[in-house]
Protein backbone atom coordinates (compact mmCIF):
# COMPACT_ATOMS: atom_id res chain seq x y z
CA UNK A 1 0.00 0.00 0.00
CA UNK A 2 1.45 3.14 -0.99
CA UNK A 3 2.36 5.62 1.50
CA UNK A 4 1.36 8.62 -0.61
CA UNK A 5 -2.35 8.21 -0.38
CA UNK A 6 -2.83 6.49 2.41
CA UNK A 7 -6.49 8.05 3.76
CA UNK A 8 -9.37 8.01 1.76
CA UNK A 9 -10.84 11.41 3.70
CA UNK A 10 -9.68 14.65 1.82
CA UNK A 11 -6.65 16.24 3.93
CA UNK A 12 -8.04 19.27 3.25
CA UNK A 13 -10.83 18.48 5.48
CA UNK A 14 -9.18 17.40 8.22
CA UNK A 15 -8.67 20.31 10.91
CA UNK A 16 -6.23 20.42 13.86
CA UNK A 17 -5.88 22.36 16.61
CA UNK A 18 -2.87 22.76 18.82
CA UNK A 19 -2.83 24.92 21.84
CA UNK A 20 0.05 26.01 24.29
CA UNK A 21 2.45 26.60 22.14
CA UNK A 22 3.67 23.36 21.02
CA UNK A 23 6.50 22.36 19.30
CA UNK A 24 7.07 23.40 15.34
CA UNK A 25 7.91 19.74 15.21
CA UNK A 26 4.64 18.35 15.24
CA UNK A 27 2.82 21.41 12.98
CA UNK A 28 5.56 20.80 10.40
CA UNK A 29 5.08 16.82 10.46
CA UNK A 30 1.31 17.14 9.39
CA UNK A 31 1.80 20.25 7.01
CA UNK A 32 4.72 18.55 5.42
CA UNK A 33 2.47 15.37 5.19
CA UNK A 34 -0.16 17.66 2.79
CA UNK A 35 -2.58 18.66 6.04
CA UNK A 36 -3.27 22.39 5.24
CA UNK A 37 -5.90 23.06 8.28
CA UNK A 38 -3.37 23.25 11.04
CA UNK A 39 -4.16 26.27 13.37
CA UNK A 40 -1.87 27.17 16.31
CA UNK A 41 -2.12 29.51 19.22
CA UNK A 42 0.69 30.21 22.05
CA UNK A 43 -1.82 29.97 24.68
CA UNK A 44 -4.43 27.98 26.55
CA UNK A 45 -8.11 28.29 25.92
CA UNK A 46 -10.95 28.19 28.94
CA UNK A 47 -13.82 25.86 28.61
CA UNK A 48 -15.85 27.99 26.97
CA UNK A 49 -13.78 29.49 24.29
CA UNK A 50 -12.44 25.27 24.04
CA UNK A 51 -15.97 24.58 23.63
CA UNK A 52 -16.53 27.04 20.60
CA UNK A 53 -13.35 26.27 19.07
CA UNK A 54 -13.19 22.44 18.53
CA UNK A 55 -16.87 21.49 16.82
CA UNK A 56 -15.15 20.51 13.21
CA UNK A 57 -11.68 19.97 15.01
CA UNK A 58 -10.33 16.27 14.20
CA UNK A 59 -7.27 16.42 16.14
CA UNK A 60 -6.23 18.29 19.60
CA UNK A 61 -3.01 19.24 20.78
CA UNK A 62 -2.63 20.43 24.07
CA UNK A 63 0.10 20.41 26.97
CA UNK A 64 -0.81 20.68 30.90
CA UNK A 65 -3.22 23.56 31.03
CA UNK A 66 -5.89 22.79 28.92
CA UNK A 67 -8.29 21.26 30.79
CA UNK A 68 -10.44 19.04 28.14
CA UNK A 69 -13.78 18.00 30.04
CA UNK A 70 -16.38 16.11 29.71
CA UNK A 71 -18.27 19.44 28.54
CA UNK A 72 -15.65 20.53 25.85
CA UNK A 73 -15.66 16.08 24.53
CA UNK A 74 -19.60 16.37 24.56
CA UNK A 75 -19.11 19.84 22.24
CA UNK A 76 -16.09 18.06 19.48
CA UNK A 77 -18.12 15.71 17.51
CA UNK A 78 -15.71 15.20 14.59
CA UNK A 79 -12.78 14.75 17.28
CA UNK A 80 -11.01 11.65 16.72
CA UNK A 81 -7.51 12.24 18.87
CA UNK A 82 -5.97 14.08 21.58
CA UNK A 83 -2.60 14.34 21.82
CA UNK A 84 -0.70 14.97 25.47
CA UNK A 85 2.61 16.89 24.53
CA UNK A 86 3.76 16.26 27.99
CA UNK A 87 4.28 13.47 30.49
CA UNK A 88 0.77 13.46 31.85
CA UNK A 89 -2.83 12.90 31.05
CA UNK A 90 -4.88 13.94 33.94
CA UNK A 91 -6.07 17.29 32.16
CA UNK A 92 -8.30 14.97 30.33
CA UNK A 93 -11.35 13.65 31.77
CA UNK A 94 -9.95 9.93 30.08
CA UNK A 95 -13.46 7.99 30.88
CA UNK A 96 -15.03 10.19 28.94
CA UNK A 97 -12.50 10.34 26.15
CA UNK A 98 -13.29 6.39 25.88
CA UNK A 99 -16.86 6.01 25.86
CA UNK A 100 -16.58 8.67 23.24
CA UNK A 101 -14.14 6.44 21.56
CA UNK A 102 -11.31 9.47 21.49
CA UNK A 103 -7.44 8.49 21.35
CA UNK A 104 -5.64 9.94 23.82
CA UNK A 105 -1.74 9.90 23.47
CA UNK A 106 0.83 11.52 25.26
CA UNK A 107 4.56 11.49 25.80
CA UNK A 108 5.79 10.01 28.81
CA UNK A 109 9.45 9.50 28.46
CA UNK A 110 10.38 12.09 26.09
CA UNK A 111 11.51 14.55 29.12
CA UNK A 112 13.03 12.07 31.27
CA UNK A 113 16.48 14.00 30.91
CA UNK A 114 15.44 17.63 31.14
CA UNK A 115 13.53 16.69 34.81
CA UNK A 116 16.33 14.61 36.00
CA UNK A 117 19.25 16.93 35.28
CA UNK A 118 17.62 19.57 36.94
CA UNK A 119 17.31 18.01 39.75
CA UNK A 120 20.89 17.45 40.01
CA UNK A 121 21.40 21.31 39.52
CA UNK A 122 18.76 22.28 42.18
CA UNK A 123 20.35 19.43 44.76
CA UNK A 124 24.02 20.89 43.72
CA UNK A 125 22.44 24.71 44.40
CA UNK A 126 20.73 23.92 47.45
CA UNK A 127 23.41 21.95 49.28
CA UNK A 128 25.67 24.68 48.27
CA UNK A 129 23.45 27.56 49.68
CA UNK A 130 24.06 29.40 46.29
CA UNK A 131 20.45 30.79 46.33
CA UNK A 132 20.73 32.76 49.37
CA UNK A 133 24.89 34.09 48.74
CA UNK A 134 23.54 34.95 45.02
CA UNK A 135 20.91 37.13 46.57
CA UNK A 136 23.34 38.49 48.62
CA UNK A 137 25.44 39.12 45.79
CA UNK A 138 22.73 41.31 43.81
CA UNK A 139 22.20 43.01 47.10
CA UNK A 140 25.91 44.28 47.29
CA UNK A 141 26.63 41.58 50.31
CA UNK A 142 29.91 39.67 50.25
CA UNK A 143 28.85 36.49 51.88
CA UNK A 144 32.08 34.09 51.32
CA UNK A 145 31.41 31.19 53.93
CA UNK A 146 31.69 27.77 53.79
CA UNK A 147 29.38 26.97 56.71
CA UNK A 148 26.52 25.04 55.95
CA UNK A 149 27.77 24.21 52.13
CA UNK A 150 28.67 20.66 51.17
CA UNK A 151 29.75 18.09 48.53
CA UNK A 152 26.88 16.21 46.76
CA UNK A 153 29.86 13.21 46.83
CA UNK A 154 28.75 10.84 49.93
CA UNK A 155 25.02 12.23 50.46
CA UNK A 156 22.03 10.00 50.07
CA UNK A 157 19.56 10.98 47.65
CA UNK A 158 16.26 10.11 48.51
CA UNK A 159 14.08 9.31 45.46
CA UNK A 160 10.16 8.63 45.64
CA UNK A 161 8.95 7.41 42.80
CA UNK A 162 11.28 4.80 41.04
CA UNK A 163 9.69 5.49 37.55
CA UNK A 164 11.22 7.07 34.09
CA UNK A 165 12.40 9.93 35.52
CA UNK A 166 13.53 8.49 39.36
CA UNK A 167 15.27 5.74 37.66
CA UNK A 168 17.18 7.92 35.07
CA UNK A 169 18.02 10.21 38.10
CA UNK A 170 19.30 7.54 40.27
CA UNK A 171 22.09 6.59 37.22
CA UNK A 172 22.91 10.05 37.89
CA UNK A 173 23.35 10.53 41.10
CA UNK A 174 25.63 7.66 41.51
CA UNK A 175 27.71 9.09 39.19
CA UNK A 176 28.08 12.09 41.20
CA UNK A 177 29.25 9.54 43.86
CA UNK A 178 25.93 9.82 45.38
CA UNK A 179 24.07 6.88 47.41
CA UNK A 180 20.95 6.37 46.23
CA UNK A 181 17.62 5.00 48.35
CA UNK A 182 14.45 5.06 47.02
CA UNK A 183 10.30 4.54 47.38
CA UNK A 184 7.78 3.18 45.37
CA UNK A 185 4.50 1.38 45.54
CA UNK A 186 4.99 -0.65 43.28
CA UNK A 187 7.66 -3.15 43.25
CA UNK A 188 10.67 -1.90 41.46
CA UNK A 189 14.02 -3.57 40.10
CA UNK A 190 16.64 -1.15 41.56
CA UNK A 191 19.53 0.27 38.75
CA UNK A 192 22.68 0.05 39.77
CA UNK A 193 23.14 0.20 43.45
CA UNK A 194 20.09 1.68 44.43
CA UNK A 195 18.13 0.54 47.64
CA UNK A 196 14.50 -0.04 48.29
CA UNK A 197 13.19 1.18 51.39
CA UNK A 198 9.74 -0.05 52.48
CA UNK A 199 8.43 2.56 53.67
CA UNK A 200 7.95 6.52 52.82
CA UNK A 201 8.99 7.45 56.53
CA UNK A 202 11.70 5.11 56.48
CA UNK A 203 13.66 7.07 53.31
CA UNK A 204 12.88 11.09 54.31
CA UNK A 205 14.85 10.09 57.91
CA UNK A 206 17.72 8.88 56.02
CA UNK A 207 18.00 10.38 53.30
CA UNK A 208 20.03 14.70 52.70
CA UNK A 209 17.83 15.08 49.92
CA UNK A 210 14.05 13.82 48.71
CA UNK A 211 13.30 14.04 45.33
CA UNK A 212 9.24 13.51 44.24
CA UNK A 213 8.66 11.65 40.85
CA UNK A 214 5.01 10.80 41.45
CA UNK A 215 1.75 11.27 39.75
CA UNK A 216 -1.31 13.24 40.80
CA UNK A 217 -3.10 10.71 42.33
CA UNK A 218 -5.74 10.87 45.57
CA UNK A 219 -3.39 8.88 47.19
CA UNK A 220 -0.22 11.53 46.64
CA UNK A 221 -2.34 14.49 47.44
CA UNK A 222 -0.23 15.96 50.28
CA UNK A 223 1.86 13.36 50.40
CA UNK A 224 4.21 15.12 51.91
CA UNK A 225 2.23 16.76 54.67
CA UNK A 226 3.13 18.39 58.44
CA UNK A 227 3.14 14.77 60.10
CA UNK A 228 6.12 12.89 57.45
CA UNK A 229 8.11 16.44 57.34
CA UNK A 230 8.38 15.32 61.21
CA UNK A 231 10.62 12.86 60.10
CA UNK A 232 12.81 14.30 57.76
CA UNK A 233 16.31 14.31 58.63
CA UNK A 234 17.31 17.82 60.20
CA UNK A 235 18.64 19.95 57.12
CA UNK A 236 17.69 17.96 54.43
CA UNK A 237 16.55 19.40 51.33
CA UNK A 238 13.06 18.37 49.15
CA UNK A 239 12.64 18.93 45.67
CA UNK A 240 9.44 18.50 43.92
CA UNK A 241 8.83 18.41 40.09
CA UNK A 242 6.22 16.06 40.34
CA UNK A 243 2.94 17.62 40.58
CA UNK A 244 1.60 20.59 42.38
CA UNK A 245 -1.07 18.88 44.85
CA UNK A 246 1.72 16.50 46.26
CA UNK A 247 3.17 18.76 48.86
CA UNK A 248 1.07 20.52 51.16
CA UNK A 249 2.96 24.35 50.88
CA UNK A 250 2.10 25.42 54.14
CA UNK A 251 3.37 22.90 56.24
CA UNK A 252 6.61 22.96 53.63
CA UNK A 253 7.22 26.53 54.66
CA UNK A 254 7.16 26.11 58.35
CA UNK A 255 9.39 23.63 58.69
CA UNK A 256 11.69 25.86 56.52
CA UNK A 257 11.58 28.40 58.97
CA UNK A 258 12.21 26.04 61.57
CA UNK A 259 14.81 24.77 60.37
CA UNK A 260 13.56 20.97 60.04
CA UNK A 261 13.86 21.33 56.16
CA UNK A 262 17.39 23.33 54.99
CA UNK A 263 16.36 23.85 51.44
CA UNK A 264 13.43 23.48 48.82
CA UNK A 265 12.91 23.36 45.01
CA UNK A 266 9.41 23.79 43.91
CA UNK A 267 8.61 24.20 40.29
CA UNK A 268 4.93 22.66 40.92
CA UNK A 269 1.80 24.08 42.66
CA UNK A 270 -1.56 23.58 43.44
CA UNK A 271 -2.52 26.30 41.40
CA UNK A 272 -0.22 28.13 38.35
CA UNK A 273 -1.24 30.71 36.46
CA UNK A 274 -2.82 30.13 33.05
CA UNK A 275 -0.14 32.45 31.02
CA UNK A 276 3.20 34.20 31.74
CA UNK A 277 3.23 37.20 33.36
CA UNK A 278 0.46 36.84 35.24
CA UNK A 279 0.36 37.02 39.21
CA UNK A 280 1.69 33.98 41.49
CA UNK A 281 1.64 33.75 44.95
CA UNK A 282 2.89 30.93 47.09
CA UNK A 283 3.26 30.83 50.59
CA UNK A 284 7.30 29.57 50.33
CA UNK A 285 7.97 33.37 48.46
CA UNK A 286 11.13 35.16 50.65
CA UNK A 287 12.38 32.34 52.34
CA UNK A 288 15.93 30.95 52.76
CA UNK A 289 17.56 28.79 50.24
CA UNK A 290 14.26 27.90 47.97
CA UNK A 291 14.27 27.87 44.52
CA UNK A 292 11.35 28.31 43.13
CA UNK A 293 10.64 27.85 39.22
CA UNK A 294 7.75 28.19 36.90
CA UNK A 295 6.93 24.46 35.75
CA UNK A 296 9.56 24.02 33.58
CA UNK A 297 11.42 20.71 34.73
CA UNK A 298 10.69 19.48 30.99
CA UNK A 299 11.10 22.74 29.22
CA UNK A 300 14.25 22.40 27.23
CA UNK A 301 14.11 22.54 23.32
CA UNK A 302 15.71 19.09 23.19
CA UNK A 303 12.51 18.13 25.21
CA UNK A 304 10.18 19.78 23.75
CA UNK A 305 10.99 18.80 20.37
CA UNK A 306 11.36 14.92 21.56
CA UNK A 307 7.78 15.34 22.90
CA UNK A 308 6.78 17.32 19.25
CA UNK A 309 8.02 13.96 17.47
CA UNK A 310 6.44 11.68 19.93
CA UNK A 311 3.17 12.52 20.32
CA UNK A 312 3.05 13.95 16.19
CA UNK A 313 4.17 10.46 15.48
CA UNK A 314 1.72 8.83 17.76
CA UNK A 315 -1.63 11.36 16.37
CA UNK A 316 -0.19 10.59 12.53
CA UNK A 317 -0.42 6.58 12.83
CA UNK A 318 -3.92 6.92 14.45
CA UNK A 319 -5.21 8.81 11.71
CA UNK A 320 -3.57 7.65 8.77
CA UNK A 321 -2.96 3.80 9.75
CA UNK A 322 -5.62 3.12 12.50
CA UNK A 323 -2.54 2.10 14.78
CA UNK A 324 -3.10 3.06 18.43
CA UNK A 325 -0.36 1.87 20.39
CA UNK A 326 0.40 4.73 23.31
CA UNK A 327 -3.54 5.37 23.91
CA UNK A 328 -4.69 5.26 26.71
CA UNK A 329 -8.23 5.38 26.07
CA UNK A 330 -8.57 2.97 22.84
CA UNK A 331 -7.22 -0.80 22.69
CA UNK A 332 -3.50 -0.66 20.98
CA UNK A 333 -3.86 -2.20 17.83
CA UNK A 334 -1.26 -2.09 15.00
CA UNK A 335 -2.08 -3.40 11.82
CA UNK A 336 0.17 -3.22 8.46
CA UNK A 337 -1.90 -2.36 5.54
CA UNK A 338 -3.86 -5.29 2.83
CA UNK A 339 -3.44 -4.98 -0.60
CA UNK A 340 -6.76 -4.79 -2.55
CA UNK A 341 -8.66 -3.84 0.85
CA UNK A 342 -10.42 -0.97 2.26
CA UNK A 343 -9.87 -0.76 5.54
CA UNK A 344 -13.01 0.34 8.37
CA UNK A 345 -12.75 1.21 11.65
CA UNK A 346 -14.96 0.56 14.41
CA UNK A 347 -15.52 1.53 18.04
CA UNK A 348 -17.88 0.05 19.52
CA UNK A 349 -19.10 -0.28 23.82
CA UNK A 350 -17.36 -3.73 25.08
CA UNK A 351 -20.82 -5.79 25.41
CA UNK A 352 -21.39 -9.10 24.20
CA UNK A 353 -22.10 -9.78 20.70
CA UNK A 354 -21.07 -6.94 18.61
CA UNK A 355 -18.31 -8.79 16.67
CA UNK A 356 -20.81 -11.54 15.95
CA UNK A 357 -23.29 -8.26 14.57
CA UNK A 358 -20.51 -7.34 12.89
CA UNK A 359 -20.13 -10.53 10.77
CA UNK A 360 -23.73 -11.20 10.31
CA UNK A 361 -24.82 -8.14 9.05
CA UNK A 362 -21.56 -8.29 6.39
CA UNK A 363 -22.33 -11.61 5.59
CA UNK A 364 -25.81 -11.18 4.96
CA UNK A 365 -25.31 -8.31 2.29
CA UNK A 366 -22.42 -10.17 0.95
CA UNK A 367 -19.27 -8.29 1.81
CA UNK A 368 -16.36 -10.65 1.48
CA UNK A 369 -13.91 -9.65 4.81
CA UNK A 370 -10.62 -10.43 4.12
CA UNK A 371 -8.95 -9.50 7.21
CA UNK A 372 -10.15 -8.66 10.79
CA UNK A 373 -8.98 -7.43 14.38
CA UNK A 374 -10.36 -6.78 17.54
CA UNK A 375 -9.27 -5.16 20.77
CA UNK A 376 -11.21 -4.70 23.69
CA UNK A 377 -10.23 -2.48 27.09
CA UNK A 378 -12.94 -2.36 30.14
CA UNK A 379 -14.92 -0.25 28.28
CA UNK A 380 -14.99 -0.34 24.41
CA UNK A 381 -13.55 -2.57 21.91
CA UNK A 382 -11.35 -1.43 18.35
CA UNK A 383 -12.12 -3.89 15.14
CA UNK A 384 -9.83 -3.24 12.62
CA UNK A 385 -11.88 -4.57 9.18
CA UNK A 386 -10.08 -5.26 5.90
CA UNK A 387 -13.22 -5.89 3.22
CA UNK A 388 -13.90 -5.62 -0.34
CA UNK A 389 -13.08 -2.74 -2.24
CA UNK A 390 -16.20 -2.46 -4.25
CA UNK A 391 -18.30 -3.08 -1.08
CA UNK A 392 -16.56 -0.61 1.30
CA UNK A 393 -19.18 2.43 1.30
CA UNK A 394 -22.05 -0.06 1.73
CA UNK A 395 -20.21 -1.89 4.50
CA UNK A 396 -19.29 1.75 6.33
CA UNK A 397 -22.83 2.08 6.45
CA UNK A 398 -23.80 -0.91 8.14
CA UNK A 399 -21.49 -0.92 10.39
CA UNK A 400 -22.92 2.20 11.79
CA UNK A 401 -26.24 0.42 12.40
CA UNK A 402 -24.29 -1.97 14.82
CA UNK A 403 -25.52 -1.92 18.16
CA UNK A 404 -23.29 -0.64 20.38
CA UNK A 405 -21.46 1.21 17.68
CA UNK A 406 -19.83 4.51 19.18
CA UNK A 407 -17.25 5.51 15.97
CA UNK A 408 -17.20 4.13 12.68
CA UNK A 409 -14.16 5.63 10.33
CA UNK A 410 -13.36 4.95 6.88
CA UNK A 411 -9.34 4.29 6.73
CA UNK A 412 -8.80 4.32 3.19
């Protein structure tokens, strides 16, 4: 099957929308690729103005502010994929997305490096009290002192989460001659000479420095709240480019100024602004040796363009090839193309008996199928059906009579 001609729907017609200024990557890989209706904007868009916008859009691209709900899904009813150009996924009500029979996509490893080196730079920073001698500095304050700055070399680096990014750090930080401990729920095979602890309290009393890699989950919401800072190791420092809800701020900032916690890097909060330039307020503003930084742990141009490639790549093969491997809404299916076939595709609610619909209604009008796939999740299923070319409009149009049926798409 040739490459060049792949879909069967006009590119012209196909509209995409990508918001927060993502990567010329991805807008150049579906221009270059013939797709003309590619609109972007620097910026997030509010539910409402979301709502307006993405009635005749086929594919979304957003990053971590655009909040796509169940409202704005209900409103996009040509919308066939949303692509993540970030790590996460929770900005997207993802029940909905499925029994609306959306792909979802997103980039989860593509930033990996960008997070973990800066933690190494904050940890270096912080043990090093450079924040507060730099303000000095720009005050006109000649602060030499060695008291109270060490060596990264020999310090334990505590690490919760032992995921993409924990695990890339911990390779790190043993190369800085660091030892590394870390924390996980789930069990974990440790790199290197990393060690599991069992239990969160048991690695924040041992450890100079914590490090969050976790998800926004209702079981990380203020993980680290007043009663666990209790049992961090006098002095030690906590970094946390995680997510925003996973340290309660409050209790963070008085055991700063008591002196429980010697240093912080925050560059996620329970609320952000929606653009830059806009007013932020957190309660850890003025104090000692905390860095603070505007989300942008993954905000390098090698990172961004990684994620451009990624999640481009990932929205392409959905539309063009039916493949969904990476959803996380839709069944992963990948399927290489049939020679003298059109190819349908079907979403459908996961009940019993649609497949055997499928067939019999086929059958019964006489539409040969010369190749079919199915993939089901809790909630839907994905048939993949290679048929007749002759036969293919008819067939499209049974298969939207299918009980069940949520999307039926012509391939090519």
């Amino acid at each position: 099957m040739s490459e060049k001609k792949i879909t069967s729907y006009p590119k012209e017609k196909i509209n995409i929308l990508f918001l927060e200024n993502i990567s010329d990557t991805a807008v150049n890989h579906f221009k270059n690729s013939g797709y003309v209706n590619v609109k972007k904007l620097s910026g997030a868009l509010p539910e409402d103005e979301l709502v307006a916008a993405i009635k005749n859009v086929h594919l979304l691209g957003i990053r971590s502010k655009t909040q796509v709900t169940k409202k704005v899904l209900d409103a996009a009813e040509k919308l066939q994929a949303i692509g993540c150009f970030c790590i996460g996924t929770n900005q997207v009500n993802l029940d909905e997305a499925t029994q609306k029979g959306v792909a979802v996509f997103n980039a989860p490893y593509s930033n990996t490096r960008s997070v973990a080196e800066l933690v190494i730079g904050a940890s270096i920073m912080l043990i090093r009290k450079i924040v507060d001698k730099n303000k000095a500095a720009h005050e006109g304050i000649w602060l030499k002192d060695a008291s109270g700055s060490y060596e990264l070399r020999g310090k334990t680096l505590g690490i919760v989460g032992y995921g993409n990014i924990g695990s890339q750090l911990s390779v790190l930080a043993e190369g800085l001659g660091m030892k590394v401990v870390f924390y996980d729920v789930e069990t974990k095979l440790p790199l290197g000479n990393a060690e599991d602890k069992k239990t969160l309290k048991e690695l924040v009393s041992t450890s100079d420095i914590i490090t969050l890699h976790v998800p926004e989950l209702s079981t990380t919401k203020n993980l680290i709240n007043k009663n666990i800072l209790k049992h961090f190791k006098k002095g030690s420092i906590l970094i946390n480019y995680a997510r925003g809800e996973v340290v309660d701020l409050d209790a963070l900032a008085k055991a700063l100024q008591e002196g429980i916690v010697g240093g912080a890097a925050i560059d996620v909060f329970p609320w952000e602004p929606e653009k830059n330039g806009d007013k932020f307020a957190t309660p850890l503003q003025g104090l000692s040796n905390v860095i603070l930084t505007p989300h942008i742990g993954g905000s390098t141009q090698e990172a961004q363009q990684n994620i451009g490639v990624d999640v481009s790549n990932k929205l392409f093969n959905y539309l063009e090839k039916g493949i969904s491997y990476g959803s996380h809404t839709v069944p992963a299916l990948s399927l290489p193309p049939q020679e003298g076939a059109h190819r349908i595709l079907h979403i459908h609610y996961n009940v019993p008996g649609v497949l055997s619909e499928i067939n019999t209604q086929l059958s019964k009008n006489k539409i040969n199928i010369l190749g079919q796939y199915l993939k089901t999740n809790e909630a839907i299923g994905y048939v993949v059906l290679d048929v007749d070319k002759g036969l293919s409009k008819h067939a499209v149009e049974l298969l939207k009579k299918v009980k069940h049926t949520i999307k039926v798409r012509p391939l090519y």
